[in-house]
N, C-alpha and C. Protein backbone atom coordinates (compact mmCIF):
# COMPACT_ATOMS: atom_id res chain seq x y z
N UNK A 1 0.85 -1.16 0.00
CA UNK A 1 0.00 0.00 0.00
C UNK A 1 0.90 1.23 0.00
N UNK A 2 0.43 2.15 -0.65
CA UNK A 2 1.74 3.12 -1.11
C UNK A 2 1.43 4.10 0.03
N UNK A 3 2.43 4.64 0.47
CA UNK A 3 2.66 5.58 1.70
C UNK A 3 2.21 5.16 3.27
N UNK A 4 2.12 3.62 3.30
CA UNK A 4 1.23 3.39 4.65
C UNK A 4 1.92 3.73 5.76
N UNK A 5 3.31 3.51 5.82
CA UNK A 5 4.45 4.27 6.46
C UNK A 5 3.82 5.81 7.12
N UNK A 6 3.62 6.47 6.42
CA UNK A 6 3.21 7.96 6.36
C UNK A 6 2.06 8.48 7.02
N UNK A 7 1.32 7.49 6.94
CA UNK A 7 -0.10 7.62 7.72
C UNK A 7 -0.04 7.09 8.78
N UNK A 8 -0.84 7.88 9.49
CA UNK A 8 -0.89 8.06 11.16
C UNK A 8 -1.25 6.82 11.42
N UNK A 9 -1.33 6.60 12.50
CA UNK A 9 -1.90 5.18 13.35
C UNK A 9 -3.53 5.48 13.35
N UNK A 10 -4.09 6.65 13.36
CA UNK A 10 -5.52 6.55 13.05
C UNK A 10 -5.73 5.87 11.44
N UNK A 11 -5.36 7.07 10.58
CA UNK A 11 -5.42 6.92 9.71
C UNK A 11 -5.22 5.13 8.71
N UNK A 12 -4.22 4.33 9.50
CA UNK A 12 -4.00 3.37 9.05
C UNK A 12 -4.79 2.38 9.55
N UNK A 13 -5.57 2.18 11.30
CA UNK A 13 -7.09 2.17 11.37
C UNK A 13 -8.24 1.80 10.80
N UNK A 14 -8.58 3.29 10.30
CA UNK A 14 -9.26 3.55 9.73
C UNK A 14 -9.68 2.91 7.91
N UNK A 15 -8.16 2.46 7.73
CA UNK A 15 -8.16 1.76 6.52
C UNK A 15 -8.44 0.24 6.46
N UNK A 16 -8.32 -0.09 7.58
CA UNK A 16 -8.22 -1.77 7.92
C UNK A 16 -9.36 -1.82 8.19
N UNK A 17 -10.04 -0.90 8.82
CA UNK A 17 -11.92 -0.98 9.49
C UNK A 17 -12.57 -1.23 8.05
N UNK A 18 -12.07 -0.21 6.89
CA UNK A 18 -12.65 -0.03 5.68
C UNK A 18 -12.60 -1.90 5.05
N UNK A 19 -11.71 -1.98 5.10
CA UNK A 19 -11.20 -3.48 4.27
C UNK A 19 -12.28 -4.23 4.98
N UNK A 20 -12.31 -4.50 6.41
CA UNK A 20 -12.72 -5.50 6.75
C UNK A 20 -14.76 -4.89 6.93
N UNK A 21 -14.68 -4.19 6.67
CA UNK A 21 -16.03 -3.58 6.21
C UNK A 21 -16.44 -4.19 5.43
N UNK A 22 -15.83 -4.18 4.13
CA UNK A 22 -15.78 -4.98 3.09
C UNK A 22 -16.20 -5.87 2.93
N UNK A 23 -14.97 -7.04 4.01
CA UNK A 23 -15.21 -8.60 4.33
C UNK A 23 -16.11 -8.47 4.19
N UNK A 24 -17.02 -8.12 5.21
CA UNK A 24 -18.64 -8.11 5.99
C UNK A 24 -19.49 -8.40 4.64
N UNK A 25 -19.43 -7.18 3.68
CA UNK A 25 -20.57 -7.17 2.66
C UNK A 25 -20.29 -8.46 1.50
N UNK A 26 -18.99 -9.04 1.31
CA UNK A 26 -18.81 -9.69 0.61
C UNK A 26 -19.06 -11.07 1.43
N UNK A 27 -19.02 -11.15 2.15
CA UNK A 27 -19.82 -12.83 3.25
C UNK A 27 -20.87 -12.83 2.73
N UNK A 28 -21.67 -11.74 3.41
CA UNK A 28 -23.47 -11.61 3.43
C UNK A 28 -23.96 -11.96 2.08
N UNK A 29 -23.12 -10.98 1.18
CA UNK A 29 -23.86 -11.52 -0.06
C UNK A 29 -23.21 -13.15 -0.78
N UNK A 30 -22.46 -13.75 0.05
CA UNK A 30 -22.24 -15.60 -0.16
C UNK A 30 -21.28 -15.13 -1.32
N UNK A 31 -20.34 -13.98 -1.41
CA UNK A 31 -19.13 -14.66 -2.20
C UNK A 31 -18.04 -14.66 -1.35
N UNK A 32 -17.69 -14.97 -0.69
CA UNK A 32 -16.02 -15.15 0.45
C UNK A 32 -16.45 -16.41 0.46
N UNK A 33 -15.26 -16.71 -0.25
CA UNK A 33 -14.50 -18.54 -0.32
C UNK A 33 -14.31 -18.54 0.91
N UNK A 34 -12.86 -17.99 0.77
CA UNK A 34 -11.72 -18.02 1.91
C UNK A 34 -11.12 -16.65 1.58
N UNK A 35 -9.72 -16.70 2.65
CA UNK A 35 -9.15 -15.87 2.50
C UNK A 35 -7.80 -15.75 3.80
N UNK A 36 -6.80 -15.25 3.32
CA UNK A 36 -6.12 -15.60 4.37
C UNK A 36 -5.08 -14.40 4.59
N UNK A 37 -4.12 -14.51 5.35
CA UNK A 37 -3.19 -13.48 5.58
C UNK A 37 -1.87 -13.79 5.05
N UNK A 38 -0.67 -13.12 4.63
CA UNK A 38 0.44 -14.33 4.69
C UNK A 38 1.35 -13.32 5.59
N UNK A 39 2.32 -14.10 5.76
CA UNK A 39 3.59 -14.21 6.77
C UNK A 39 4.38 -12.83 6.30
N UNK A 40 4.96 -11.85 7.06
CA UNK A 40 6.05 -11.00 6.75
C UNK A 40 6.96 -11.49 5.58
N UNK A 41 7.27 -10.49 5.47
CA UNK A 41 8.49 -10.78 4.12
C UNK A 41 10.03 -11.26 4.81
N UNK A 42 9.94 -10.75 6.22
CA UNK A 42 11.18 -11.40 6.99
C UNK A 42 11.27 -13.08 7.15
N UNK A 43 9.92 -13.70 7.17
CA UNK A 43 9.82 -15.01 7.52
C UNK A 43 9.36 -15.78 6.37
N UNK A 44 9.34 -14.97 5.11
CA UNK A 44 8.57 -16.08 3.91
C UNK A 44 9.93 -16.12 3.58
N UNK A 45 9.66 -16.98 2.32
CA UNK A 45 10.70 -17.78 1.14
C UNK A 45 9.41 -18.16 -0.02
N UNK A 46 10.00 -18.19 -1.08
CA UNK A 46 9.59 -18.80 -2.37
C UNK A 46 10.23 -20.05 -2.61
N UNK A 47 9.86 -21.27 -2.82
CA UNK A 47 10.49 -22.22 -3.44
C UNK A 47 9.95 -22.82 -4.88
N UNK A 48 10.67 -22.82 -5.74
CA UNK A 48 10.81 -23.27 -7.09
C UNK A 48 11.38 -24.27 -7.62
N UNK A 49 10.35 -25.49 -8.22
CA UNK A 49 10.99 -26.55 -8.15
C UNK A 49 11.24 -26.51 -9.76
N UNK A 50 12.62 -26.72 -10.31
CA UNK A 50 12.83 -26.62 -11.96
C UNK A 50 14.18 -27.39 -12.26
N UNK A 51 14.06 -28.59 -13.38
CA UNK A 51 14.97 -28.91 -13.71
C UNK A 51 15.42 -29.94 -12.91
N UNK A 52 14.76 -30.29 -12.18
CA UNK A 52 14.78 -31.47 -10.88
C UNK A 52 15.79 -30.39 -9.72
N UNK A 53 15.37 -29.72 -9.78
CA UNK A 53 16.32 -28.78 -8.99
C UNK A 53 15.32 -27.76 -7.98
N UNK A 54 15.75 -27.64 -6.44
CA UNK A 54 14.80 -26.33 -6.02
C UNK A 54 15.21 -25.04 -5.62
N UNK A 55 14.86 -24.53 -5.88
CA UNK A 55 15.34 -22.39 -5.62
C UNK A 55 14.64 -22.03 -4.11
N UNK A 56 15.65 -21.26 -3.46
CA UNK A 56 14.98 -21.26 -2.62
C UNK A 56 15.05 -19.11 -2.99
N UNK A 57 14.07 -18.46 -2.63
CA UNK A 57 14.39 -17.25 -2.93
C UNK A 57 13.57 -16.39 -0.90
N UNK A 58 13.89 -15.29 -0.51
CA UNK A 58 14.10 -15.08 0.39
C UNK A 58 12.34 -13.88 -0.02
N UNK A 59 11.30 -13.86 0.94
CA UNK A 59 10.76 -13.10 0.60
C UNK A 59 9.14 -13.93 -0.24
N UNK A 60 8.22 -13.62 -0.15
CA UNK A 60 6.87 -14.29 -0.90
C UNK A 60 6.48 -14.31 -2.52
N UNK A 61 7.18 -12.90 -2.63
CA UNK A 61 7.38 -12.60 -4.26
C UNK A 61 8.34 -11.56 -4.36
N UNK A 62 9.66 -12.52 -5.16
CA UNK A 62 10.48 -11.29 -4.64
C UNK A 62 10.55 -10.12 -6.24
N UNK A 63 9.59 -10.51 -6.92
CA UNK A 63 9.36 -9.32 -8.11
C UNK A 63 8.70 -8.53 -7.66
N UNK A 64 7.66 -8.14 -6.45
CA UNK A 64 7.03 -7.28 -5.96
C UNK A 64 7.71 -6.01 -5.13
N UNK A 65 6.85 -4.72 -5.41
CA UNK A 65 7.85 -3.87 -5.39
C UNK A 65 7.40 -3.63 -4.02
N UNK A 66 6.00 -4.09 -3.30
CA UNK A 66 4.70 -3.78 -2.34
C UNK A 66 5.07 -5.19 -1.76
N UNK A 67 4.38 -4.47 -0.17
CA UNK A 67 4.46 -6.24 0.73
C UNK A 67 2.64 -6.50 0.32
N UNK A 68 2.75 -7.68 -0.03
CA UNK A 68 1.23 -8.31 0.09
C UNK A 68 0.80 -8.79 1.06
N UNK A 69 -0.10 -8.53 1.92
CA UNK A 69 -1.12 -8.30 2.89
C UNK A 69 -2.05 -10.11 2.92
N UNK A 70 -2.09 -10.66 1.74
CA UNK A 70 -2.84 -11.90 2.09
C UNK A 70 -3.87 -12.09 0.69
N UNK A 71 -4.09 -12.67 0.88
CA UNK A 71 -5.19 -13.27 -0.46
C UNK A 71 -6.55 -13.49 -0.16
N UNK A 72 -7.83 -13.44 -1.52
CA UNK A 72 -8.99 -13.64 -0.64
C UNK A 72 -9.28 -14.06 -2.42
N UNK A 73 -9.93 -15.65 -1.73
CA UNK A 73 -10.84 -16.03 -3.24
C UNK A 73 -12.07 -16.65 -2.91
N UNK A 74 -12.69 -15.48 -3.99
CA UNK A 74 -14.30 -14.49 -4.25
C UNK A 74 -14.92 -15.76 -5.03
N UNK A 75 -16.29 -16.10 -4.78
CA UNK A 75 -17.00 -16.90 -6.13
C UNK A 75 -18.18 -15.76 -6.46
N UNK A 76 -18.07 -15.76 -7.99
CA UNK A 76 -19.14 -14.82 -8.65
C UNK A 76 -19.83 -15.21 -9.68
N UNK A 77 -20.46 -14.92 -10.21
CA UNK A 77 -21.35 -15.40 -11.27
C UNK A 77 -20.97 -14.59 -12.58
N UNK A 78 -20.84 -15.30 -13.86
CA UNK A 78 -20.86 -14.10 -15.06
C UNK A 78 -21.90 -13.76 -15.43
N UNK A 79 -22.42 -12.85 -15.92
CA UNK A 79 -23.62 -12.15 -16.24
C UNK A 79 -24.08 -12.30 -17.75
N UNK A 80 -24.97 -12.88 -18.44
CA UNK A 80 -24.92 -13.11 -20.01
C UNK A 80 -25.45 -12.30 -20.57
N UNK A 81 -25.93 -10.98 -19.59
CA UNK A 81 -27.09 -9.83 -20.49
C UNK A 81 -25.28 -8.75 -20.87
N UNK A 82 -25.52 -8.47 -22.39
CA UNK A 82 -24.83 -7.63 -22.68
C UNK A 82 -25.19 -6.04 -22.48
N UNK A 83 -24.37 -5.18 -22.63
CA UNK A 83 -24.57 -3.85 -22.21
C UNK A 83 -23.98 -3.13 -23.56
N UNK A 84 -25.41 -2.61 -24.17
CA UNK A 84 -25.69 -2.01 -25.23
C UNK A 84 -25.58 -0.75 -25.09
């Protein structure tokens, strides 16, 4: 999240109340699978298995320029009415 550093301890709060606000409406209406948190970037690793060989890399994704906060998978429906 860009500048979270920067924002106050209310302010950062206030952003997490928002998210998990969120949660709330996305339960009720029956799409939250799951969802989870992951581990600091101090305590993850990536492992890559290639070539009969494994990588170990330091970090959850270490192409990311942002720490990621956790994952959440949504079930939704596609809609077949087009928008004319």
């Amino acid at each position: 999240m860009k500048n979270w550093e920067k924002k106050s301890p209310s302010e950062q709060n206030a952003m997490i109340d928002q998210c998990f606000a969120y949660d709330e409406v996305i339960k009720k209406n029956g799409n939250w699978v799951s969802g989870e948190g992951l581990q600091g970037p101090n305590t993850a690793a990536t492992l890559r298995y290639q070539d009969g060989m494994v990588s170990l890399t330091d970090g959850p994704y270490a192409e990311t320029k942002e720490l990621l906060g956790g994952l959440l998978i949504l079930e939704a429906e596609i809609s077949t009415t087009s928008f004319n």
